[in-house]
PDB file of N, CA and C in Angstrom:
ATOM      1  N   UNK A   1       0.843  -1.179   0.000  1.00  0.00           N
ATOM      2  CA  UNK A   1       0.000   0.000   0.000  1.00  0.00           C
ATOM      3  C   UNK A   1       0.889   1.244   0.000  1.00  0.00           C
ATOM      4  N   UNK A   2       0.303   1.723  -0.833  1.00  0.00           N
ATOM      5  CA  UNK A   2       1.499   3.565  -1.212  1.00  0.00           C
ATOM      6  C   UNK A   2       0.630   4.128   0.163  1.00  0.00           C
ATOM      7  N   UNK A   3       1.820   4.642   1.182  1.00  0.00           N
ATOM      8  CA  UNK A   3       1.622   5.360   1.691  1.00  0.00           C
ATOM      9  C   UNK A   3       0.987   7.478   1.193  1.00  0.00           C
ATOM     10  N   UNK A   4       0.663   8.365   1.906  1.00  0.00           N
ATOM     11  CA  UNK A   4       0.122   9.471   1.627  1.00  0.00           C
ATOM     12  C   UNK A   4       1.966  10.068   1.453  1.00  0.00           C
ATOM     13  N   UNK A   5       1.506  11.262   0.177  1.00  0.00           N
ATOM     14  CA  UNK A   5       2.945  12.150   0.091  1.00  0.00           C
ATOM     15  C   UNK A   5       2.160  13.263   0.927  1.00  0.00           C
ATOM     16  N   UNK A   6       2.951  13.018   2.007  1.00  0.00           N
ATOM     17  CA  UNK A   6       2.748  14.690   2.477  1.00  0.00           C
ATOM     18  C   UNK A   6       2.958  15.742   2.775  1.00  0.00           C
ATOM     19  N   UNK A   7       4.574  16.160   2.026  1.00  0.00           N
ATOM     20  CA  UNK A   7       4.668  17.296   0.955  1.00  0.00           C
ATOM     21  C   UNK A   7       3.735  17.448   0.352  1.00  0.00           C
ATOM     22  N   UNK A   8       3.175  16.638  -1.061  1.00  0.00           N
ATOM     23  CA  UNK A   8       1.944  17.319  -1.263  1.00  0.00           C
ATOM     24  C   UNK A   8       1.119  17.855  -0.877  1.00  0.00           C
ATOM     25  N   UNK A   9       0.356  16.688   0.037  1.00  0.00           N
ATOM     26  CA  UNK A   9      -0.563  17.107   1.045  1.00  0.00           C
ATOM     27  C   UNK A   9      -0.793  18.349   1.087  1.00  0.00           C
ATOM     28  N   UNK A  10       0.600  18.852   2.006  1.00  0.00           N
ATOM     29  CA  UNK A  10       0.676  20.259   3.074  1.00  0.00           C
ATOM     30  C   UNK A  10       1.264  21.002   1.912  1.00  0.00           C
ATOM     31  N   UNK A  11       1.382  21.096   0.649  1.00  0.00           N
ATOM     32  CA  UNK A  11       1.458  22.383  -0.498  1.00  0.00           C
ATOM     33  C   UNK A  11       0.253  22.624  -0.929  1.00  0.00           C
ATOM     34  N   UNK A  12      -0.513  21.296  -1.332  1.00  0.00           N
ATOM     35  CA  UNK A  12      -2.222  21.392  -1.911  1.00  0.00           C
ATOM     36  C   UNK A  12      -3.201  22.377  -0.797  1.00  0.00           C
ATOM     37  N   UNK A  13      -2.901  22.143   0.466  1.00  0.00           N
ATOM     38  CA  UNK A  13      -3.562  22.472   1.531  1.00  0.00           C
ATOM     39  C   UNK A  13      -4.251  23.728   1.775  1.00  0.00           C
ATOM     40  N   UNK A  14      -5.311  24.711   1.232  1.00  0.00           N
ATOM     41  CA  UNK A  14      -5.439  25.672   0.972  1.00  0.00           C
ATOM     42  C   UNK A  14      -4.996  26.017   2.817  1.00  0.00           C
ATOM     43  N   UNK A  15      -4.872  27.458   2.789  1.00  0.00           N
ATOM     44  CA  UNK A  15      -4.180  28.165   3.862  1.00  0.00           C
ATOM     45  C   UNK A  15      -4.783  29.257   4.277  1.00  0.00           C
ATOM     46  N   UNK A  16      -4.912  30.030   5.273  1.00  0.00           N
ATOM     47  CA  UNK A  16      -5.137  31.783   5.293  1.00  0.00           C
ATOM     48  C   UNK A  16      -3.733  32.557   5.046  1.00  0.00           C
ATOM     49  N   UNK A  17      -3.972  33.319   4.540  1.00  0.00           N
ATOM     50  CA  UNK A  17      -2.948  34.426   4.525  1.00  0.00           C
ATOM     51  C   UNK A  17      -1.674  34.110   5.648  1.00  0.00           C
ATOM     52  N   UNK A  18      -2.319  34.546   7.396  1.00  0.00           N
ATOM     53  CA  UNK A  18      -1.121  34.315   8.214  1.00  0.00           C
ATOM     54  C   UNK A  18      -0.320  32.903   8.416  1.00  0.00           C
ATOM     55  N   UNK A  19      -1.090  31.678   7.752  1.00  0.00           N
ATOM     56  CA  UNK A  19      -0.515  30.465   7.720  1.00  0.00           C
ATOM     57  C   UNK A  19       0.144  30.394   6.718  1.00  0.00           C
ATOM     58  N   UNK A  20      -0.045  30.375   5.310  1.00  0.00           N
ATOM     59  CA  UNK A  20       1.477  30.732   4.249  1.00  0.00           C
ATOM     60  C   UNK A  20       2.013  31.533   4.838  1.00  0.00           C
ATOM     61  N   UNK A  21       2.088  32.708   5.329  1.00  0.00           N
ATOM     62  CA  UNK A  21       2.858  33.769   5.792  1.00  0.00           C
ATOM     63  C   UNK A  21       4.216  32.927   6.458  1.00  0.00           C
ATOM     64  N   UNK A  22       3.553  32.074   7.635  1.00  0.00           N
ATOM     65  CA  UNK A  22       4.608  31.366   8.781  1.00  0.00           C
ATOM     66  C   UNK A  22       5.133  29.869   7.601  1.00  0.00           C
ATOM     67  N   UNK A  23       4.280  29.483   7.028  1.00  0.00           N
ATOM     68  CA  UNK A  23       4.812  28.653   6.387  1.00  0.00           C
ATOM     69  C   UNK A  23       5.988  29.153   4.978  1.00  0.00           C
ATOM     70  N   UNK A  24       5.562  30.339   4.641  1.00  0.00           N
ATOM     71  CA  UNK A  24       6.822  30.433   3.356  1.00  0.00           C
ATOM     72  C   UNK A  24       8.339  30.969   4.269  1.00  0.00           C
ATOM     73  N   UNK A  25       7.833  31.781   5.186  1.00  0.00           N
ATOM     74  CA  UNK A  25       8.778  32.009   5.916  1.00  0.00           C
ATOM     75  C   UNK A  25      10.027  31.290   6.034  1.00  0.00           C
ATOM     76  N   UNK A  26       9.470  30.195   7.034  1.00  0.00           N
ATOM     77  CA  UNK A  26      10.218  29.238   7.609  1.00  0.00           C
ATOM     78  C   UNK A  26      10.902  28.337   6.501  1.00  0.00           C
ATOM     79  N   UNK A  27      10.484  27.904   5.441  1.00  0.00           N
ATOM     80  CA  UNK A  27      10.866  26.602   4.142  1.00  0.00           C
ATOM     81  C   UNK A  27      11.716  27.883   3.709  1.00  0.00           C
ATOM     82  N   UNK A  28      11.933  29.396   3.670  1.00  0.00           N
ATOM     83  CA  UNK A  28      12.251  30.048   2.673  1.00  0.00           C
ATOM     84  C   UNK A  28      14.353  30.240   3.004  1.00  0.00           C
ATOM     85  N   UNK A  29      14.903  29.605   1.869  1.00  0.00           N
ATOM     86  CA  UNK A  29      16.246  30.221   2.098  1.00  0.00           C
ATOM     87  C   UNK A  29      16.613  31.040   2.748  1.00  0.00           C
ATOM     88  N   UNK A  30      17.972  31.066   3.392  1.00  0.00           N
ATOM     89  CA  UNK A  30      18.526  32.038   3.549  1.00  0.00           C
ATOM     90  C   UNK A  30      18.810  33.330   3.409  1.00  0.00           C
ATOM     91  N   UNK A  31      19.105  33.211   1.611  1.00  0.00           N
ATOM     92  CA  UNK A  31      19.608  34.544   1.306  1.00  0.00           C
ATOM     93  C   UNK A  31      18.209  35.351   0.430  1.00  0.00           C
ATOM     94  N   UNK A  32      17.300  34.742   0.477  1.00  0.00           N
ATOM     95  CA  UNK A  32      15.992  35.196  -0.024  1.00  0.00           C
ATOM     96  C   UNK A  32      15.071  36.121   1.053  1.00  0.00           C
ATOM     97  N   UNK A  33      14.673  37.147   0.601  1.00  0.00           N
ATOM     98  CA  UNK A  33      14.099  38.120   1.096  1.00  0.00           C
ATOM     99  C   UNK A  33      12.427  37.454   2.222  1.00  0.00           C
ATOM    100  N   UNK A  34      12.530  37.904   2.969  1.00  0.00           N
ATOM    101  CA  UNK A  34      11.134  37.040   3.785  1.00  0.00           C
ATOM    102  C   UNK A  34      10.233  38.094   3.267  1.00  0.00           C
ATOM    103  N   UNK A  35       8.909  37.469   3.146  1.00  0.00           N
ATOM    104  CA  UNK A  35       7.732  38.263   3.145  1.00  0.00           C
ATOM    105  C   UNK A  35       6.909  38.991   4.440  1.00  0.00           C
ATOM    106  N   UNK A  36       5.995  39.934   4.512  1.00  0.00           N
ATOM    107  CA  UNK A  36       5.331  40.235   5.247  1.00  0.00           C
ATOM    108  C   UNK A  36       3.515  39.991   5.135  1.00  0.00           C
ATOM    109  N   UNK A  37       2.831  40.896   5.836  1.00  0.00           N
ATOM    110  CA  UNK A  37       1.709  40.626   5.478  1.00  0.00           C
ATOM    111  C   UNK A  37       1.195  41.405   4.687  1.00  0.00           C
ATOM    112  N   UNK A  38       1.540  42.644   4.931  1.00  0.00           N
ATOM    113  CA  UNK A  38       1.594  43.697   4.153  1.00  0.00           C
ATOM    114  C   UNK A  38       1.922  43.441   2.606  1.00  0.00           C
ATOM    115  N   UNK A  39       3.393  42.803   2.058  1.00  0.00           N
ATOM    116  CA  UNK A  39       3.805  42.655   1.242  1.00  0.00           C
ATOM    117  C   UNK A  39       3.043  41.412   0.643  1.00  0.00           C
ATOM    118  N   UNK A  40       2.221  40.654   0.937  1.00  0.00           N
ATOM    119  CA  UNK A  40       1.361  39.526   0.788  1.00  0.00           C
ATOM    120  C   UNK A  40       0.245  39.946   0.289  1.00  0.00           C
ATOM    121  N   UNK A  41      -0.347  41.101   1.046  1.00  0.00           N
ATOM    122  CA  UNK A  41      -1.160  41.477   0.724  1.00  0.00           C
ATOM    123  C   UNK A  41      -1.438  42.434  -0.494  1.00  0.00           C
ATOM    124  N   UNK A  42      -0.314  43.569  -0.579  1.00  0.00           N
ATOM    125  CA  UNK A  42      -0.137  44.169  -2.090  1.00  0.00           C
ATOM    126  C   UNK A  42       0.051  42.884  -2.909  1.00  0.00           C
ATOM    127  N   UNK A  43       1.118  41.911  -3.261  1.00  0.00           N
ATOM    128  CA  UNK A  43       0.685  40.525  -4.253  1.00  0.00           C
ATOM    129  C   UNK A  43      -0.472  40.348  -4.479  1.00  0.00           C
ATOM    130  N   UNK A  44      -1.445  39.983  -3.296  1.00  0.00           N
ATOM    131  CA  UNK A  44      -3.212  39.603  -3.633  1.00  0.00           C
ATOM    132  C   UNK A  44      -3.491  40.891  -4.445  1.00  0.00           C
ATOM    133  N   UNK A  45      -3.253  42.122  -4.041  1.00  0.00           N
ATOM    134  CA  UNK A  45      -3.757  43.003  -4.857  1.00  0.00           C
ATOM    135  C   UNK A  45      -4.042  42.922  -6.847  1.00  0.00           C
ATOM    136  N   UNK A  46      -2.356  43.034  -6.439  1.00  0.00           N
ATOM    137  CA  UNK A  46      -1.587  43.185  -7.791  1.00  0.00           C
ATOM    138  C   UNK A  46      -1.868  41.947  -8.766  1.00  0.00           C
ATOM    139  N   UNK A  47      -2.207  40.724  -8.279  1.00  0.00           N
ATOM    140  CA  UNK A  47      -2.491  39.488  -9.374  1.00  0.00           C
ATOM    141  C   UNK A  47      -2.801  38.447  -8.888  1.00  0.00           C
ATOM    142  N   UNK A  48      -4.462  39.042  -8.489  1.00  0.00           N
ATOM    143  CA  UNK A  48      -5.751  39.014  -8.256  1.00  0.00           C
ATOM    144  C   UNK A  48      -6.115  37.627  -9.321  1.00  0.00           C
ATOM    145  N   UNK A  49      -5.448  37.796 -10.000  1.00  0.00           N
ATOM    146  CA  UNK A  49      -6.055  36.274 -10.945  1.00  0.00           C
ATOM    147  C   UNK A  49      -5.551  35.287 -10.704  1.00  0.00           C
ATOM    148  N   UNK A  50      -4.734  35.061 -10.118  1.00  0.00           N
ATOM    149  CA  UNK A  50      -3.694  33.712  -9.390  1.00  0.00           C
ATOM    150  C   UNK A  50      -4.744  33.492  -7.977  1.00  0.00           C
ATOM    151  N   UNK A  51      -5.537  34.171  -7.577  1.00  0.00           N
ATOM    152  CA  UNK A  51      -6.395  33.783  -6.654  1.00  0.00           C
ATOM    153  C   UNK A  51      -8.159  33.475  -7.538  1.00  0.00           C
ATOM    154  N   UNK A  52      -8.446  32.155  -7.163  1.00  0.00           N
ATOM    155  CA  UNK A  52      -9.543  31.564  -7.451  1.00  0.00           C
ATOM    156  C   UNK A  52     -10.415  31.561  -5.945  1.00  0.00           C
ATOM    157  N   UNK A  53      -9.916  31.353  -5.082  1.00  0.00           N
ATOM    158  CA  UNK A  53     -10.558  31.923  -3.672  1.00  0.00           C
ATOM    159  C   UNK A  53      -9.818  32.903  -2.816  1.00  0.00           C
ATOM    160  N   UNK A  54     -10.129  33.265  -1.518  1.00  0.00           N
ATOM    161  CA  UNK A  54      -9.517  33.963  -0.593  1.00  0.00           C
ATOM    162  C   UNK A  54      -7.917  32.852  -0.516  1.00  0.00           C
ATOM    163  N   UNK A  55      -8.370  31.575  -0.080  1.00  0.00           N
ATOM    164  CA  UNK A  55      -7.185  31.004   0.323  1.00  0.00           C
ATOM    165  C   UNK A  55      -6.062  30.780  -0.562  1.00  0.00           C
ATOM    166  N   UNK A  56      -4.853  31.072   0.080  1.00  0.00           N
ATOM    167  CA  UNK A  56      -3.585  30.336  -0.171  1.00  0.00           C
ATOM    168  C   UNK A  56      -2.727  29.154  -0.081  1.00  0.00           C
ATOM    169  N   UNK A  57      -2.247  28.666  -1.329  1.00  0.00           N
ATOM    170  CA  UNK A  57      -1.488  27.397  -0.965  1.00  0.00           C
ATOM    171  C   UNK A  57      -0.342  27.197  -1.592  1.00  0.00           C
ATOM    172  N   UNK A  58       0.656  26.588  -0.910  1.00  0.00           N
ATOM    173  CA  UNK A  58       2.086  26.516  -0.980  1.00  0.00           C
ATOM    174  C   UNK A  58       2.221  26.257  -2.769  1.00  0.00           C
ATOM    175  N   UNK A  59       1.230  25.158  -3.703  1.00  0.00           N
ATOM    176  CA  UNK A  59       1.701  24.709  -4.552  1.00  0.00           C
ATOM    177  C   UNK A  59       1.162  25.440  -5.262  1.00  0.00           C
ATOM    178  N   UNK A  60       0.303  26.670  -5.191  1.00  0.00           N
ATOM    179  CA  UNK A  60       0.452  27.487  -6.733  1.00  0.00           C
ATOM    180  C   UNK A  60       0.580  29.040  -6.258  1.00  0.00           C
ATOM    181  N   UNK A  61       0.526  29.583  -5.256  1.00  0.00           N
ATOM    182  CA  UNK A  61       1.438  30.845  -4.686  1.00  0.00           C
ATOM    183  C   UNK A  61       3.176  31.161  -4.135  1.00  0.00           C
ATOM    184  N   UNK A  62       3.580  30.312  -3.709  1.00  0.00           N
ATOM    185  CA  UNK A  62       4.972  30.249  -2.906  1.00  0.00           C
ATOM    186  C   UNK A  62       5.769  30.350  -4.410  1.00  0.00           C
ATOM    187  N   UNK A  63       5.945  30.046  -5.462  1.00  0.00           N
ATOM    188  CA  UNK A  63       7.095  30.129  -6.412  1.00  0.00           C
ATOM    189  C   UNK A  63       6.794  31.559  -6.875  1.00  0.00           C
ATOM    190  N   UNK A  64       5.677  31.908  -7.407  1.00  0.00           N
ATOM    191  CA  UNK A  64       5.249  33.152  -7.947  1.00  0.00           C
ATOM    192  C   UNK A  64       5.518  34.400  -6.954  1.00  0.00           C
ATOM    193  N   UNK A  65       5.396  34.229  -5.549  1.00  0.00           N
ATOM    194  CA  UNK A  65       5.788  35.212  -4.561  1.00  0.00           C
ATOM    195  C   UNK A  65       7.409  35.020  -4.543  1.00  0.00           C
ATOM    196  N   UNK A  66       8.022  33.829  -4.535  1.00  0.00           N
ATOM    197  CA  UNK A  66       9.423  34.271  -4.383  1.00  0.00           C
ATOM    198  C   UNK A  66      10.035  34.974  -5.609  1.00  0.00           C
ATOM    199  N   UNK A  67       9.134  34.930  -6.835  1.00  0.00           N
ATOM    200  CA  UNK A  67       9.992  35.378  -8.226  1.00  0.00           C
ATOM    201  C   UNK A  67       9.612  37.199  -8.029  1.00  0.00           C
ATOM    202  N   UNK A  68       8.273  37.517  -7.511  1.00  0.00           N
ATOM    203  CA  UNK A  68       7.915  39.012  -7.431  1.00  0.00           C
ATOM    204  C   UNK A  68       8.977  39.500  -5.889  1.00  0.00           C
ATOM    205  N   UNK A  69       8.542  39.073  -5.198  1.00  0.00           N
ATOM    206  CA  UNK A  69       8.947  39.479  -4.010  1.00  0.00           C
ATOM    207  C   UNK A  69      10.428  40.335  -4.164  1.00  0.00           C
ATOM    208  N   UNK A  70      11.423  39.505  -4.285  1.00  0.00           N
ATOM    209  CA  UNK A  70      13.210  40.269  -4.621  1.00  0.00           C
ATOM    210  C   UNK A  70      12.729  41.702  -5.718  1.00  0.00           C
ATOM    211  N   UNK A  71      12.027  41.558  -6.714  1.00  0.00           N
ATOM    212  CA  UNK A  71      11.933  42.599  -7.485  1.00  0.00           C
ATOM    213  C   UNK A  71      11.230  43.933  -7.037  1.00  0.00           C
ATOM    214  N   UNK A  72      10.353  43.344  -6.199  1.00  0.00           N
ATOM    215  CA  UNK A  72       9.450  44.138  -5.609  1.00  0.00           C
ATOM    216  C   UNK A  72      10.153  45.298  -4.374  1.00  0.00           C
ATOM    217  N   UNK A  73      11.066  44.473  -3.347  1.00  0.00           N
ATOM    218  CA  UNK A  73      11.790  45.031  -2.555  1.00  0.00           C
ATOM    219  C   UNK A  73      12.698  45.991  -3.385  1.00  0.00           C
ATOM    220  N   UNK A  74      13.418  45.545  -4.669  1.00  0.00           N
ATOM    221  CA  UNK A  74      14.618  46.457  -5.289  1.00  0.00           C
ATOM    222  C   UNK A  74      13.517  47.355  -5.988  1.00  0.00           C
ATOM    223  N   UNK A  75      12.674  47.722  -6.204  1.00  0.00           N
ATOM    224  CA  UNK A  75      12.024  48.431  -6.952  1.00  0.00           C
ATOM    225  C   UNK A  75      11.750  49.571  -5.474  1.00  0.00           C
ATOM    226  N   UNK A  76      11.027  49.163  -4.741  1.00  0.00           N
ATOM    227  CA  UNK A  76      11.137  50.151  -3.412  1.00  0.00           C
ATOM    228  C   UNK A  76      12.231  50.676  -2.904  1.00  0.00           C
ATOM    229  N   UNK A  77      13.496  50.051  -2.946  1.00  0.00           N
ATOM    230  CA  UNK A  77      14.588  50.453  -2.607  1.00  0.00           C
ATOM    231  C   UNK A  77      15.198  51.607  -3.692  1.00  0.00           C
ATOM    232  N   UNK A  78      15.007  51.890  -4.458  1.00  0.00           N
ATOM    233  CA  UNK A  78      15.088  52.723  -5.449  1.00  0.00           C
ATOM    234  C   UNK A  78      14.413  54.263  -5.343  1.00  0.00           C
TER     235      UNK A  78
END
């Protein structure tokens, strides 16, 4: 019997906001910029179509926030 993957699992897992928040956090590299809620929340703003509900989940938000996020900070830093 195939046991459950649960990596998947817990990426499929829809989330609230402050639970990806603690969850991208923590999985997130070193030298990669952490998110806030604030900064989570301008993302929901900004591309509003990557959300099909309120909730968040690791396997189709977390890559798309780490690719905006670095750009986003150097663009403010400017």
């Amino acid at each position: 019997m195939k046991l459950p993957d649960l990596d998947r699992l817990r990426s499929e897992k829809p989330c609230s906001l402050a639970d990806f928040l603690k969850i991208y956090n923590a999985d997130l590299p070193v030298t990669f910029p952490r998110a806030s809620k604030a900064l989570l929340e301008e993302f929901k703003e900004t591309h509003a179509s990557f959300f099909k509900t309120e909730d968040w989940s690791l396997d189709v938000h977390r890559k798309k926030v780490m690719d905006w996020l670095p750009a986003r900070i150097a663009a403010a830093a400017r």
